[in-house]
Protein backbone atom coordinates (compact mmCIF):
# COMPACT_ATOMS: atom_id res chain seq x y z
CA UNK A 1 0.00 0.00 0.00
CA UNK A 2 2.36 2.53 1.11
CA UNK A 3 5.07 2.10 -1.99
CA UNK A 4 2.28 1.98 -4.50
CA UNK A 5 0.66 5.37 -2.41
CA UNK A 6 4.78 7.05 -3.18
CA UNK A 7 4.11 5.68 -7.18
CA UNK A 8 0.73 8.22 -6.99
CA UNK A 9 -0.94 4.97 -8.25
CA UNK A 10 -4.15 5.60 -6.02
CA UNK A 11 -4.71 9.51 -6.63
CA UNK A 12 -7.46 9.92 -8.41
CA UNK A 13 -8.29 6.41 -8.58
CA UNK A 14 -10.44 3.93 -7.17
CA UNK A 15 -9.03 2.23 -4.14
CA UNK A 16 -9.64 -0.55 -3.64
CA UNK A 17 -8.92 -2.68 0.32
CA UNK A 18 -10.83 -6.00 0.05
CA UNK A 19 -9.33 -8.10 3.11
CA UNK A 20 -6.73 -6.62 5.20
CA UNK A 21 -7.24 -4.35 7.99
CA UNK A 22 -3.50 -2.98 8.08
CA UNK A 23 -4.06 -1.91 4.27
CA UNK A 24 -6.94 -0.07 5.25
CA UNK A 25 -5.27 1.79 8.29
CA UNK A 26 -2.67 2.22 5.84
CA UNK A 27 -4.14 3.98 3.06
CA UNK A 28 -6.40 6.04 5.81
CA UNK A 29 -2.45 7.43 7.10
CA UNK A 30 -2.13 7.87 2.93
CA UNK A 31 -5.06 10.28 2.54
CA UNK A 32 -3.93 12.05 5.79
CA UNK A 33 -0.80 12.88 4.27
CA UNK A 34 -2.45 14.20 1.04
CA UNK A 35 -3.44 11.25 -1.19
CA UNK A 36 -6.83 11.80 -2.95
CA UNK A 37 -8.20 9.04 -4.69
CA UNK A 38 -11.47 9.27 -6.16
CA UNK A 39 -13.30 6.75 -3.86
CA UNK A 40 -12.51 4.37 -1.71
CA UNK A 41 -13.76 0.93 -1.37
CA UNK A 42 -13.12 -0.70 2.01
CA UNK A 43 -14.40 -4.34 2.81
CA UNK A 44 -11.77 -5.65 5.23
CA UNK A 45 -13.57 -8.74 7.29
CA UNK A 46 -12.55 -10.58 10.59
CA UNK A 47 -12.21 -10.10 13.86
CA UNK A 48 -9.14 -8.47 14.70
CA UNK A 49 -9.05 -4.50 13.73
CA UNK A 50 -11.55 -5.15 10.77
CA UNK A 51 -14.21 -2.69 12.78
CA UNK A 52 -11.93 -0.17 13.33
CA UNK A 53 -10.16 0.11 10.03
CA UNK A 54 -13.52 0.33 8.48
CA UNK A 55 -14.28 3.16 11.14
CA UNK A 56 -11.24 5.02 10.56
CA UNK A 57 -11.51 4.79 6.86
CA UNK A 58 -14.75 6.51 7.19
CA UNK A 59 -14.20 8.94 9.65
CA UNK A 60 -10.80 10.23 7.37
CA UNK A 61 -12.76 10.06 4.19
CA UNK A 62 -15.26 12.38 5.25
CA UNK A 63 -12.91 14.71 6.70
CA UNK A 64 -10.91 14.94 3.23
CA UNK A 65 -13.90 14.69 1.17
CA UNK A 66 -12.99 11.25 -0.25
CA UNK A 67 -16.20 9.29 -0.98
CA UNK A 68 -15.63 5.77 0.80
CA UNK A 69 -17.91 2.73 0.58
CA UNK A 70 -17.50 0.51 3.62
CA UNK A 71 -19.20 -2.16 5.00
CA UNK A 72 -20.71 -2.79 8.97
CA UNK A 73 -20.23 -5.66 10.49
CA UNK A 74 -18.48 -8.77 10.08
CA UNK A 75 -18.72 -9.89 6.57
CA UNK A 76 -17.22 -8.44 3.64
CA UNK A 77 -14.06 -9.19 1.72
CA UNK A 78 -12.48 -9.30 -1.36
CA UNK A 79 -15.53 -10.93 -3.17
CA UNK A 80 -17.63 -8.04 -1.40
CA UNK A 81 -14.94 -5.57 -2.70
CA UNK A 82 -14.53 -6.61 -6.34
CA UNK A 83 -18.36 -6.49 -6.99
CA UNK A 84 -18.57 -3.30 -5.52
CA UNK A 85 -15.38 -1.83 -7.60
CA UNK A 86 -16.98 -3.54 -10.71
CA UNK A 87 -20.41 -2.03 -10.03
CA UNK A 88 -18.97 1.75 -9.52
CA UNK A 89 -17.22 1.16 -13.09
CA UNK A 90 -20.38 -0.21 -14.98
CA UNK A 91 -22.23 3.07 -13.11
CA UNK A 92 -19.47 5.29 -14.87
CA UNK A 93 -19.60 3.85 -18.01
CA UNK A 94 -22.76 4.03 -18.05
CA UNK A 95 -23.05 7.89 -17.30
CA UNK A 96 -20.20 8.42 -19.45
CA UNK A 97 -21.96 6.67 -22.48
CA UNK A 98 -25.22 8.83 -21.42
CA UNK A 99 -27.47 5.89 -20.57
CA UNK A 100 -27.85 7.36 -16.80
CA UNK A 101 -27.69 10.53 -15.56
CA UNK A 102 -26.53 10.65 -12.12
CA UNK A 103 -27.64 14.51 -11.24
CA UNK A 104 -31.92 13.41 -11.76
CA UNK A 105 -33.36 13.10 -8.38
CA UNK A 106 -36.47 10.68 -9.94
């Protein structure tokens, strides 16, 4: 996480943190020190830290304006992850070929 972060491969992307609670607390120190990806998607599942990562990711996103899906409770993942990253691109795609507007409120 953190030699990828000094690369700039997650500004302006989508992050992605499917099982590991030390790659979440990780890339929540990255956007501290002035990383900015575009959203972040957070899944990390167990017992040990998973809560809190997910808590800290959410609590740094909001105070640096990074978008951040999470999950609550114990389940999640990287299958939870990768369907979420897959369904944010198909969203864009489809705004970007016009099929959805994401501004209507209906």
């Amino acid at each position: 996480m953190l030699e990828l972060d000094k690369q700039g491969v997650y500004e302006d992307a989508i992050a992605v943190v499917g099982n590991a609670p030390t790659a979440a607390f990780a890339l929540a120190d990255c956007i501290e020190d002035g990383t900015r990806p575009a959203v972040i998607v957070a899944t990390p599942v167990g017992f040990v830290k998973a809560v809190e990562s997910r808590e800290r990711i959410r609590e740094v996103a909001a105070e640096h304006d990074v978008p951040a899906i999470t999950n609550v409770g114990r389940r999640g993942g990287s299958g939870l992850a990768a369907a979420l990253t897959n369904e944010l691109i198909h969203v864009a795609s489809d705004a970007r070929d016009g099929e959805i507007d994401l501004e209507s409120n209906s």
